[in-house]
PDB file of N, CA and C in Angstrom:
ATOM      1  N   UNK A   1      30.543  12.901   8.782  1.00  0.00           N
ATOM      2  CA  UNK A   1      30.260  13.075   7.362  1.00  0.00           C
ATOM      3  C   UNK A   1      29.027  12.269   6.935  1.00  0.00           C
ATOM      4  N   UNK A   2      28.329  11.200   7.896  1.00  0.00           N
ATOM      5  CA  UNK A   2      27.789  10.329   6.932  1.00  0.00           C
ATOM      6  C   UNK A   2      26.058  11.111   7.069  1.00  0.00           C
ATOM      7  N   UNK A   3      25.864  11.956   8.351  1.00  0.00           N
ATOM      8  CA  UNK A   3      25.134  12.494   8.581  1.00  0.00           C
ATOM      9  C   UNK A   3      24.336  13.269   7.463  1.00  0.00           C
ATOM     10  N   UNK A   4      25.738  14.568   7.379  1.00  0.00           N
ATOM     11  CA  UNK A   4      25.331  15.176   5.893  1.00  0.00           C
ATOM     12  C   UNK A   4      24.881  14.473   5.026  1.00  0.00           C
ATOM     13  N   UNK A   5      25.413  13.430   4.537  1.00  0.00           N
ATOM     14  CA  UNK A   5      25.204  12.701   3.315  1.00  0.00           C
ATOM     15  C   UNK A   5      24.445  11.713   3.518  1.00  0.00           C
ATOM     16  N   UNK A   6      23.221  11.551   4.312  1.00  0.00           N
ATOM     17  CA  UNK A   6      21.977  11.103   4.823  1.00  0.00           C
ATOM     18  C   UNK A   6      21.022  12.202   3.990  1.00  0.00           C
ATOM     19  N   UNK A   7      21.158  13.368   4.716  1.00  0.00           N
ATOM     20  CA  UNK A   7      20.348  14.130   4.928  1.00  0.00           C
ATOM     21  C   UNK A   7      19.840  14.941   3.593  1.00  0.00           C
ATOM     22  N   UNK A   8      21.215  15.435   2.769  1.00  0.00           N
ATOM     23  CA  UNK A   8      21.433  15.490   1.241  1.00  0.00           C
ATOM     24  C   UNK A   8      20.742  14.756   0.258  1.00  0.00           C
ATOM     25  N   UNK A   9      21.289  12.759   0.755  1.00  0.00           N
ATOM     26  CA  UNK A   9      20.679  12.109  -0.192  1.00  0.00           C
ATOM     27  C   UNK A   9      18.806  12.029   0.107  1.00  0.00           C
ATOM     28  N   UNK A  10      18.415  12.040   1.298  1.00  0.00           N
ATOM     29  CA  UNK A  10      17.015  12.543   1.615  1.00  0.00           C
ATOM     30  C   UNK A  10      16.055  13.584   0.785  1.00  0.00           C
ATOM     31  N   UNK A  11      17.267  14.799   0.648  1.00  0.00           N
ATOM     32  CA  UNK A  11      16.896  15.974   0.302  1.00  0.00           C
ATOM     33  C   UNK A  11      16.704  15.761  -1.263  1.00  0.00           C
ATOM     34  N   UNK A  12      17.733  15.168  -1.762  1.00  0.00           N
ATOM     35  CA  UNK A  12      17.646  14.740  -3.070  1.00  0.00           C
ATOM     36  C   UNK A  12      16.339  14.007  -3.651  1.00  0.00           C
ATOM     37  N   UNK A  13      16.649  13.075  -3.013  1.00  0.00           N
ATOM     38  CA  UNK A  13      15.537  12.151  -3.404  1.00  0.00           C
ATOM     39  C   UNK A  13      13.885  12.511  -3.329  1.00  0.00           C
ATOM     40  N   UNK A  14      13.503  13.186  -2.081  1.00  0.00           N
ATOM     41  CA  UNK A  14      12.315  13.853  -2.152  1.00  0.00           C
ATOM     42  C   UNK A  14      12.253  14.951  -3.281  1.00  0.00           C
ATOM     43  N   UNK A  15      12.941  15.344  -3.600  1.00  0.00           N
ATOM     44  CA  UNK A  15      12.975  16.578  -4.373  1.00  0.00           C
ATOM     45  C   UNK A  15      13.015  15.978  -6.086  1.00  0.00           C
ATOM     46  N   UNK A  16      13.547  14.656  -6.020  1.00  0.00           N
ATOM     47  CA  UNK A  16      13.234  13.796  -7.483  1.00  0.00           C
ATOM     48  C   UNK A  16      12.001  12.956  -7.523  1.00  0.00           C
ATOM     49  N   UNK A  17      11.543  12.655  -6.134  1.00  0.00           N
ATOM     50  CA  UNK A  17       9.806  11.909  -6.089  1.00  0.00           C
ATOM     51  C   UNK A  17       8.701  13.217  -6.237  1.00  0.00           C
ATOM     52  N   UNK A  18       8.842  13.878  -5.913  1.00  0.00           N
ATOM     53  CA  UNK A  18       7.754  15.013  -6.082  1.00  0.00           C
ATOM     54  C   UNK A  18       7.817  16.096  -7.638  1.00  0.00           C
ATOM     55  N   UNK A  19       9.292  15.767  -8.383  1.00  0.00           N
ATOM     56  CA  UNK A  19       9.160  16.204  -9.875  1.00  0.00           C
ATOM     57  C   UNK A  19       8.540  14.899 -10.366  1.00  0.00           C
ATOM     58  N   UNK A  20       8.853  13.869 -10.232  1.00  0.00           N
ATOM     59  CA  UNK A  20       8.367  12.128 -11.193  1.00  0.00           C
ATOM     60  C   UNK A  20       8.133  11.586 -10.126  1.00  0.00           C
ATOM     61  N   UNK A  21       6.491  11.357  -9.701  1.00  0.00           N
ATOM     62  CA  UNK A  21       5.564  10.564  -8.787  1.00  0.00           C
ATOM     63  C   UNK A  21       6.006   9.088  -8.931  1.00  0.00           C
ATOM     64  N   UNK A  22       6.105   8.430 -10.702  1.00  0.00           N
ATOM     65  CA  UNK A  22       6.273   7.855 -10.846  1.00  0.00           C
ATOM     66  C   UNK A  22       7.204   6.821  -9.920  1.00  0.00           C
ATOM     67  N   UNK A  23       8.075   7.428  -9.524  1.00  0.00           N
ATOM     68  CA  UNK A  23       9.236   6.641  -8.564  1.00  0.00           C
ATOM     69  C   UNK A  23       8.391   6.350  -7.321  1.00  0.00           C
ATOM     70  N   UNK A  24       7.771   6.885  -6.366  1.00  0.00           N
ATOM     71  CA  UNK A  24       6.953   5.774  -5.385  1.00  0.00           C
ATOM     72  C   UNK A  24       6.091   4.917  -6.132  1.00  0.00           C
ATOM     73  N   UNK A  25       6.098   4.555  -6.949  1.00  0.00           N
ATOM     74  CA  UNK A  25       5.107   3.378  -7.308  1.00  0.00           C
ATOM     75  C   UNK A  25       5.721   2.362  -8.263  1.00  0.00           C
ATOM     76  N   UNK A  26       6.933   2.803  -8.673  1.00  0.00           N
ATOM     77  CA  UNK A  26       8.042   1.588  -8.832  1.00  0.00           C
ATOM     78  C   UNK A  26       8.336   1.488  -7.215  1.00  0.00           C
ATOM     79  N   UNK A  27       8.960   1.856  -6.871  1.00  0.00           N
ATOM     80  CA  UNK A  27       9.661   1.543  -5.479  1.00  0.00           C
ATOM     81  C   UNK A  27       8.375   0.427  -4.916  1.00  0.00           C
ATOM     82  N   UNK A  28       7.298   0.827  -4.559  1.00  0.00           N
ATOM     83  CA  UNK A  28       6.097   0.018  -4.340  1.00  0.00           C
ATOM     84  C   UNK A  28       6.057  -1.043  -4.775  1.00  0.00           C
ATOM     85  N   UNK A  29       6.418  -1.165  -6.423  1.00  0.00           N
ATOM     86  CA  UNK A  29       6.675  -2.443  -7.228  1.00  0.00           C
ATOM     87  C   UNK A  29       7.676  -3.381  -6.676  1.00  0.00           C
ATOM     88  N   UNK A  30       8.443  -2.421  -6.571  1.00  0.00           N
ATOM     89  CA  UNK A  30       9.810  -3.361  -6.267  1.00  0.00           C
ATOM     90  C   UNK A  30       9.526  -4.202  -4.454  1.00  0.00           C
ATOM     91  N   UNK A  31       8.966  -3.471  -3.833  1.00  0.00           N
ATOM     92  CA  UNK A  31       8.854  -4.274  -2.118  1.00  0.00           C
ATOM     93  C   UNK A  31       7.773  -5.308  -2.885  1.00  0.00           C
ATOM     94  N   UNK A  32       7.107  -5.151  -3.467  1.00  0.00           N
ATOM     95  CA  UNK A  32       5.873  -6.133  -3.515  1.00  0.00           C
ATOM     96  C   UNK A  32       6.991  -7.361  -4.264  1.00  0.00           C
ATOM     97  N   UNK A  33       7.634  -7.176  -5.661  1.00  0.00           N
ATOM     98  CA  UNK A  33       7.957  -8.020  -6.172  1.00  0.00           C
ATOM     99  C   UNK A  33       9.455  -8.765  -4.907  1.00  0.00           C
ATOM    100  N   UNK A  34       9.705  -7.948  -4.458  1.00  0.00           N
ATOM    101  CA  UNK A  34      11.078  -8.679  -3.276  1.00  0.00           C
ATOM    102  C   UNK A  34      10.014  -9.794  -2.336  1.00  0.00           C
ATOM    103  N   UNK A  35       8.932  -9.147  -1.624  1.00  0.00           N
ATOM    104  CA  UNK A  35       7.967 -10.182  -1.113  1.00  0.00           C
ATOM    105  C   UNK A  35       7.698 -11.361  -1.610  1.00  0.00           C
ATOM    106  N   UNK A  36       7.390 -11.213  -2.785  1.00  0.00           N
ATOM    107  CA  UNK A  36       6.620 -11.980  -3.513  1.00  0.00           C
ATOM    108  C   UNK A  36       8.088 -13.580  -3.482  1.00  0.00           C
ATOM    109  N   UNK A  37       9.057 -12.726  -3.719  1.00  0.00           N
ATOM    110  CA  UNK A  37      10.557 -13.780  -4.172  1.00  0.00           C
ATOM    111  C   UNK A  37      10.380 -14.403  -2.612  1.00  0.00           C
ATOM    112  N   UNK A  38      10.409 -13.515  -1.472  1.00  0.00           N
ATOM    113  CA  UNK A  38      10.478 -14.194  -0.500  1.00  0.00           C
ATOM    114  C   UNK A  38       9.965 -15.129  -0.348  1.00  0.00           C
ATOM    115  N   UNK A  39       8.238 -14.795  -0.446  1.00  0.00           N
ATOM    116  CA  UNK A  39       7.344 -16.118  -0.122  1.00  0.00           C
ATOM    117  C   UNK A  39       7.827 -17.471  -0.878  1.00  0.00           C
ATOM    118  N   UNK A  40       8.366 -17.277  -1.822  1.00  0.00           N
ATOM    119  CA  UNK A  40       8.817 -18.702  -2.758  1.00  0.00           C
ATOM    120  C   UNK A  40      10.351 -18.983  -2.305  1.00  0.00           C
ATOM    121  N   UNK A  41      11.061 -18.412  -1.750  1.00  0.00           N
ATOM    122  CA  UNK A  41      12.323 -18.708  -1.857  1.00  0.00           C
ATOM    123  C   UNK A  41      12.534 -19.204   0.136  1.00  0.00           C
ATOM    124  N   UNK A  42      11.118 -19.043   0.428  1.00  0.00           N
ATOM    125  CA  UNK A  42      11.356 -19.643   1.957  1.00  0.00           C
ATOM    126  C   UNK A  42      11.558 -21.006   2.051  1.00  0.00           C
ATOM    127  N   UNK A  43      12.620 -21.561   3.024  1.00  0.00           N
ATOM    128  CA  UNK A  43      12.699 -22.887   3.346  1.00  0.00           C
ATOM    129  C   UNK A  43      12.276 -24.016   3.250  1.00  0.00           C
ATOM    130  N   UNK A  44      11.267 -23.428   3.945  1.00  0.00           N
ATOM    131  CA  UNK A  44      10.216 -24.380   4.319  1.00  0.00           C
ATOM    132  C   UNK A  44       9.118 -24.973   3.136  1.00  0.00           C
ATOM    133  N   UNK A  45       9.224 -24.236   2.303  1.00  0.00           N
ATOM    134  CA  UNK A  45       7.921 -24.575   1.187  1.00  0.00           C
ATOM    135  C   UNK A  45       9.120 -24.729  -0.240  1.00  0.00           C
ATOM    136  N   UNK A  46      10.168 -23.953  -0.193  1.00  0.00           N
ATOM    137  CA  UNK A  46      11.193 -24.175  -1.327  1.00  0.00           C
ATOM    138  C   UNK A  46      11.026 -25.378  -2.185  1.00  0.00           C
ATOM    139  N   UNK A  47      11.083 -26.314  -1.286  1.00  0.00           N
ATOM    140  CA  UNK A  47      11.569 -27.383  -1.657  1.00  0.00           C
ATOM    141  C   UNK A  47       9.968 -28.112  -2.860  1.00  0.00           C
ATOM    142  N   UNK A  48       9.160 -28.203  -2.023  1.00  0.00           N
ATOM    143  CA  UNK A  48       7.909 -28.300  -2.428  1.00  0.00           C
ATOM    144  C   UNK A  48       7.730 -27.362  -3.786  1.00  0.00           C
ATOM    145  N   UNK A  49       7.492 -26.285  -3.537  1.00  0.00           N
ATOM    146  CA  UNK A  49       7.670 -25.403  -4.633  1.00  0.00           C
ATOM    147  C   UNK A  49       8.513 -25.556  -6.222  1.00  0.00           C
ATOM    148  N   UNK A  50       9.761 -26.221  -5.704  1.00  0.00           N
ATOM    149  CA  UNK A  50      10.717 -26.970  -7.163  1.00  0.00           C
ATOM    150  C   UNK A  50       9.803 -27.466  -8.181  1.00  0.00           C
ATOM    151  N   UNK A  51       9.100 -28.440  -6.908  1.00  0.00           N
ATOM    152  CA  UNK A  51       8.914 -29.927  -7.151  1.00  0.00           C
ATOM    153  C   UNK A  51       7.934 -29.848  -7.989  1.00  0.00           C
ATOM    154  N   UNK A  52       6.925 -29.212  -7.445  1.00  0.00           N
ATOM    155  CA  UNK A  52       5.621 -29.337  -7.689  1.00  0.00           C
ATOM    156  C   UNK A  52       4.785 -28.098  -8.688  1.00  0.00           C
ATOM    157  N   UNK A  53       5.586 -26.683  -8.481  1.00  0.00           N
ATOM    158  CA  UNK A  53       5.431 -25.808  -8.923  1.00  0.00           C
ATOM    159  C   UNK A  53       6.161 -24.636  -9.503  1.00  0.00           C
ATOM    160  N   UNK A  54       6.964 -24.813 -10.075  1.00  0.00           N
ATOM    161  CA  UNK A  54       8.231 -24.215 -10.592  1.00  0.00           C
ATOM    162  C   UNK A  54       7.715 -22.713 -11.241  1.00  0.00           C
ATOM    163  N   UNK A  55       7.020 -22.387 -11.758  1.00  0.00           N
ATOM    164  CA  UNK A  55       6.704 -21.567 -12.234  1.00  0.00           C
ATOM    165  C   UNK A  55       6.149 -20.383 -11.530  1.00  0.00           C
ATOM    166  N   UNK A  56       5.893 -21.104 -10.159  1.00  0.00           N
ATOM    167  CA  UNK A  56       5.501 -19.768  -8.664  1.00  0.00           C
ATOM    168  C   UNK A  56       6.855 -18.661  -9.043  1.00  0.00           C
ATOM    169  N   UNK A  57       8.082 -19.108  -9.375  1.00  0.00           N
ATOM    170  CA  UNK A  57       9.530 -18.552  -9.192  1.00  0.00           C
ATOM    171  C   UNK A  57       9.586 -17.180  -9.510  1.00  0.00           C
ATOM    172  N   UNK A  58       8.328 -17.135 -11.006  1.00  0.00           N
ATOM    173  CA  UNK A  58       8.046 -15.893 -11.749  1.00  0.00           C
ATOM    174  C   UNK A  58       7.041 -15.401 -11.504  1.00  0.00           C
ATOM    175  N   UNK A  59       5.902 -16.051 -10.842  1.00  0.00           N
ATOM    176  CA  UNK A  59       4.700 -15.800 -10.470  1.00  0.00           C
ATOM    177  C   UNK A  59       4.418 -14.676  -9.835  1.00  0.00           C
ATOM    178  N   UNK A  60       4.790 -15.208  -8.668  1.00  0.00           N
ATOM    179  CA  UNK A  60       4.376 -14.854  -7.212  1.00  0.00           C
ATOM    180  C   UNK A  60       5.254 -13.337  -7.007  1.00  0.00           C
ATOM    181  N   UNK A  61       6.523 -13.320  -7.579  1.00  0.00           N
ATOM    182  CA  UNK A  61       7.301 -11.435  -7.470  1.00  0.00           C
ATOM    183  C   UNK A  61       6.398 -10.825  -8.185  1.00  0.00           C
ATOM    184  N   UNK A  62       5.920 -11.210  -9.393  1.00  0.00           N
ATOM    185  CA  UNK A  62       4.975 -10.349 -10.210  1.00  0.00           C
ATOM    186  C   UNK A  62       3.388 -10.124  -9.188  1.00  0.00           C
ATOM    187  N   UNK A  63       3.124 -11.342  -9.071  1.00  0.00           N
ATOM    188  CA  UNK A  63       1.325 -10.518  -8.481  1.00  0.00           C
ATOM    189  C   UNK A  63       2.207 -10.189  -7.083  1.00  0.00           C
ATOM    190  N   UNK A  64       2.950  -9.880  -6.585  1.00  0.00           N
ATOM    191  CA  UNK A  64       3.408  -9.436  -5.075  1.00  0.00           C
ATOM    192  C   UNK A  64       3.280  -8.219  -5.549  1.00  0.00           C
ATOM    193  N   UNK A  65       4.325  -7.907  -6.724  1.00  0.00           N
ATOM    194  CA  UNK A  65       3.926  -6.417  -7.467  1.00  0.00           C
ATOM    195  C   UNK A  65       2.861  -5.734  -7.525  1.00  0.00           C
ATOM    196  N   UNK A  66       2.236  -6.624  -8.516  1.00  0.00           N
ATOM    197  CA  UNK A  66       0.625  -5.607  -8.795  1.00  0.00           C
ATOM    198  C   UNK A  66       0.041  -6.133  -7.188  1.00  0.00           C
ATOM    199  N   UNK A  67      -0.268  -6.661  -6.910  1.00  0.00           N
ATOM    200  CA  UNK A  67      -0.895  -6.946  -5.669  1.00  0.00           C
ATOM    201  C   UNK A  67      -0.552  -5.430  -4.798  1.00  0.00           C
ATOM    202  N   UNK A  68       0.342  -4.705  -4.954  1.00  0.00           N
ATOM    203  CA  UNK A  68       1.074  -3.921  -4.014  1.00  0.00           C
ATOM    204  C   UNK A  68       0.558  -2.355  -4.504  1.00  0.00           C
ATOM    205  N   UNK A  69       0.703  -2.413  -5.789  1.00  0.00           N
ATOM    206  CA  UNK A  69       0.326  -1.522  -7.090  1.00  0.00           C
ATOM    207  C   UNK A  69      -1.412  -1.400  -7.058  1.00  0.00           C
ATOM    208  N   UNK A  70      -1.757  -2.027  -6.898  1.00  0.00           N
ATOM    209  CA  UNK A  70      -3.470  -1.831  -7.066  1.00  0.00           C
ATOM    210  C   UNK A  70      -3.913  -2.083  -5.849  1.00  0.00           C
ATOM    211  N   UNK A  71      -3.450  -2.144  -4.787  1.00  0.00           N
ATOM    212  CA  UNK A  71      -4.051  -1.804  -3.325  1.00  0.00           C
ATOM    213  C   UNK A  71      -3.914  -0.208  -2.953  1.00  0.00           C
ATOM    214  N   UNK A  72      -2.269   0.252  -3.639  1.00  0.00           N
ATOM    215  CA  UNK A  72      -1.795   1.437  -3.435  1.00  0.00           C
ATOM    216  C   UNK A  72      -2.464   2.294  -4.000  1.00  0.00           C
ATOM    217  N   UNK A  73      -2.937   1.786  -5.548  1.00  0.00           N
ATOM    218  CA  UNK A  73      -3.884   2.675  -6.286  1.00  0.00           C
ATOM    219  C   UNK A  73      -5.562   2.850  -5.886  1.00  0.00           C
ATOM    220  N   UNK A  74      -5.770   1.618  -5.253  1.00  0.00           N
ATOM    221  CA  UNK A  74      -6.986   1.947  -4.537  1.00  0.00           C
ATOM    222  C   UNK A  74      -6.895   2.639  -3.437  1.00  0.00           C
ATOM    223  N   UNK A  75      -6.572   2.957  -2.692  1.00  0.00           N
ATOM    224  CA  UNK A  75      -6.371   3.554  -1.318  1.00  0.00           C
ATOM    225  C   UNK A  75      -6.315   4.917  -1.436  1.00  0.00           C
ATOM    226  N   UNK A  76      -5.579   5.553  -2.700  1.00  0.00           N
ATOM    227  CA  UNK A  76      -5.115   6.394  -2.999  1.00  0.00           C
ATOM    228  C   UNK A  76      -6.263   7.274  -3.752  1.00  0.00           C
ATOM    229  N   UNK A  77      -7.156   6.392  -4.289  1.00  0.00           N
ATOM    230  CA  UNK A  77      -8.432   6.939  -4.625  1.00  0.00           C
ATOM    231  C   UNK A  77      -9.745   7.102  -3.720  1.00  0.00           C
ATOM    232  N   UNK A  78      -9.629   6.035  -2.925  1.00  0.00           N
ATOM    233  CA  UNK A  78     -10.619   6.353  -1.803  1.00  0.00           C
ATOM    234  C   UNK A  78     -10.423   7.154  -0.907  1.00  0.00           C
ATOM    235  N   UNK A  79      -9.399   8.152  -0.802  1.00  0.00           N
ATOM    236  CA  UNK A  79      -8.362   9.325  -0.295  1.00  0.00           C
ATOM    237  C   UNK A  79      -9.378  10.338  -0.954  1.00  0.00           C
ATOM    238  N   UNK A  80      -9.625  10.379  -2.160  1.00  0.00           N
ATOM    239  CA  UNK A  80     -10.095  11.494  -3.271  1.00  0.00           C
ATOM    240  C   UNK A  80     -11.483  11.329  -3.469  1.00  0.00           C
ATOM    241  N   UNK A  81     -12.504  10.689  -2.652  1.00  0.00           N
ATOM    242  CA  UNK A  81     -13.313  10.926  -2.939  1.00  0.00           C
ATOM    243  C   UNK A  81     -14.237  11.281  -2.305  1.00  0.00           C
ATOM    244  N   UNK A  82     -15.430  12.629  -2.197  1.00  0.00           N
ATOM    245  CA  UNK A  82     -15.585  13.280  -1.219  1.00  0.00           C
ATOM    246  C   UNK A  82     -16.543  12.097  -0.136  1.00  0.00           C
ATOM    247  N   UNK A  83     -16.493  12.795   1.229  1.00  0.00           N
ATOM    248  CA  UNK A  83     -17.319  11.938   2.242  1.00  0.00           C
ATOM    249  C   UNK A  83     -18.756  11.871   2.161  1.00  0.00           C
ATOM    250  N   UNK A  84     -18.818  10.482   2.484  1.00  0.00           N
ATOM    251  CA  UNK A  84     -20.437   9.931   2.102  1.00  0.00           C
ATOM    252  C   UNK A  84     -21.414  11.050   3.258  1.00  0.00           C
ATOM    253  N   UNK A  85     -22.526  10.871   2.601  1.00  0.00           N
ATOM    254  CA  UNK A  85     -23.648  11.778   2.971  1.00  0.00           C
ATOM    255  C   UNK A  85     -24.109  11.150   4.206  1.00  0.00           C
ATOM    256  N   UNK A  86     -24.374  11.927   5.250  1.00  0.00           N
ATOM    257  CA  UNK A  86     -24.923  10.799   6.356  1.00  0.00           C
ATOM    258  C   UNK A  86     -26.768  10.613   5.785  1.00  0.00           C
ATOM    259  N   UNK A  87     -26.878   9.191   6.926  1.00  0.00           N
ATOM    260  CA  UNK A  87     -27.948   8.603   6.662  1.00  0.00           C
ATOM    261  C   UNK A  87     -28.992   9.450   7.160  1.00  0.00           C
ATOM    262  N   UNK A  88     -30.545   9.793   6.778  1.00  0.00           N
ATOM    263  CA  UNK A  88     -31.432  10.401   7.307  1.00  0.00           C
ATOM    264  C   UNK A  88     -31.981  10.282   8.752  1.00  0.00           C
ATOM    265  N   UNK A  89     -31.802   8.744   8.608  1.00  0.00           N
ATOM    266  CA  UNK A  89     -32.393   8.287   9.580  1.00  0.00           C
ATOM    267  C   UNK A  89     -31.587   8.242  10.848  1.00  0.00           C
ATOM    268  N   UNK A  90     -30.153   8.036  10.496  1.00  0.00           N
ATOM    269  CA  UNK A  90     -29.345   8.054  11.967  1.00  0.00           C
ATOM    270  C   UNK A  90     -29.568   9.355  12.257  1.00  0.00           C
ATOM    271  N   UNK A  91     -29.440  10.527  11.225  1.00  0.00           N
ATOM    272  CA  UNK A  91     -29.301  12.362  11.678  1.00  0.00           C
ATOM    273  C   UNK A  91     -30.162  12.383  12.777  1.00  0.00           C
ATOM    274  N   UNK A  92     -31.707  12.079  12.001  1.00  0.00           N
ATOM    275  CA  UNK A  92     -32.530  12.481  13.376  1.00  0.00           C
ATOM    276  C   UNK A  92     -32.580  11.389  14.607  1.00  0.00           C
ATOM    277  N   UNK A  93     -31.782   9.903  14.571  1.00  0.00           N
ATOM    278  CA  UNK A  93     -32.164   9.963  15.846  1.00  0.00           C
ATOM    279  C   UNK A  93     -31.365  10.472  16.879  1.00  0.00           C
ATOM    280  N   UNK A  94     -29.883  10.785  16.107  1.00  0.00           N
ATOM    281  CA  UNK A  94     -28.740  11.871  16.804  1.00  0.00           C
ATOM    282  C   UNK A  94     -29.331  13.027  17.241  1.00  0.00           C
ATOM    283  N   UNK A  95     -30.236  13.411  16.457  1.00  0.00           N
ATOM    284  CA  UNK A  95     -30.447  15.010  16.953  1.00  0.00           C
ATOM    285  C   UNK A  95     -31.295  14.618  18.492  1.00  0.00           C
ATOM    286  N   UNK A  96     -32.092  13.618  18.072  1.00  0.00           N
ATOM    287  CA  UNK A  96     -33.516  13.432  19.452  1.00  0.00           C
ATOM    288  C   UNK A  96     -32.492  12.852  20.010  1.00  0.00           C
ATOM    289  N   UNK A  97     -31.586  12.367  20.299  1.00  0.00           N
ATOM    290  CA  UNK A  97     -30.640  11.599  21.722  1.00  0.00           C
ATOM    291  C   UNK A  97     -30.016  12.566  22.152  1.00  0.00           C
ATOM    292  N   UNK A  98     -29.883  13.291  20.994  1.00  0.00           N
ATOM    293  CA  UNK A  98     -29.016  14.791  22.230  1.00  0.00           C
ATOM    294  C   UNK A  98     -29.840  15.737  22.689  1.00  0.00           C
ATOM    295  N   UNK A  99     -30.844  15.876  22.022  1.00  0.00           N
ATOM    296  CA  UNK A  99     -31.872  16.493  23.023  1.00  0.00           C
ATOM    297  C   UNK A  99     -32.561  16.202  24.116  1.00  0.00           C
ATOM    298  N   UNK A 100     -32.782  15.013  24.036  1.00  0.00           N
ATOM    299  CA  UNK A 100     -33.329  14.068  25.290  1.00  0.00           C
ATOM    300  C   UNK A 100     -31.879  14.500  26.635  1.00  0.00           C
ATOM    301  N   UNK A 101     -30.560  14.424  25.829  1.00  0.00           N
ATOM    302  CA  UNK A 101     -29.634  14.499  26.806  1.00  0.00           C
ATOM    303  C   UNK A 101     -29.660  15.915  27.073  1.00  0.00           C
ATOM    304  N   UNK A 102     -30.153  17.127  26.806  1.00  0.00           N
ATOM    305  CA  UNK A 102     -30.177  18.179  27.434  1.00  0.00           C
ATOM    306  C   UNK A 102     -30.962  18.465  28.054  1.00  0.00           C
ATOM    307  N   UNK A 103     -31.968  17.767  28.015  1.00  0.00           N
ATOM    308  CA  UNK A 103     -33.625  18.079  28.936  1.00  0.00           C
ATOM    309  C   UNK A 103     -33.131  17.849  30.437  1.00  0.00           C
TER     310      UNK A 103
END
C-alpha cells in the first residue's frame, strides 16, 4: 500500500506545483531557512553564538532563506536569456585552425 500512496502523493503534488509555481520557492525558502537554523544551532559554535551573538538565532534562517531565493532567482534567469554572440576574433581564428587542419 505504501507504494501507491508514494506515487499518488507524487502525482498530487506535481500536479499542485505546476497550477501555483509559487510552492517551489517557498519550499526553497524553507531548506534555506532550516540551513540557516542549522548553522547556528551547531555545537560547536552554539555556545559562542548565546554568548556573544544572540540575535544570529533570527538572522541567519532568514538570509539562509533569501540567500536560497535569490540564487534560485538568478539562475533561473540566466536560463532565459538568449546565448551570447561569439567573439569575432575567436570565429576567424576557428575557421583558419580548421582549415589549416584540412590542408
Amino acid at each position: 500500500i505504501s507504494v501507491p500512496l508514494v506515487i499518488f502523493g507524487s502525482t498530487l503534488l506535481l500536479k499542485v506545483m505546476e497550477r501555483y509555481p509559487i510552492i517551489i520557492t517557498i519550499g526553497a525558502a524553507l531548506l534555506g531557512f532550516v540551513a540557516g537554523e542549522m548553522v547556528v544551532s551547531d555545537p560547536a559554535i552554539e555556545d559562542w553564538i548565546d554568548a556573544n551573538a544572540a540575535w544570529l538565532h533570527y538572522a541567519a534562517p532568514a538570509a539562509g532563506a533569501l540567500f536560497v531565493v535569490i540564487v534560485g532567482k538568478l539562475l533561473a534567469r540566466s536560463k532565459h536569456r538568449p546565448p551570447s554572440q561569439p567573439v569575432p576574433e575567436l570565429v576567424e581564428e576557428e575557421e583558419q585552425s580548421s582549415a589549416s587542419r584540412e590542408r
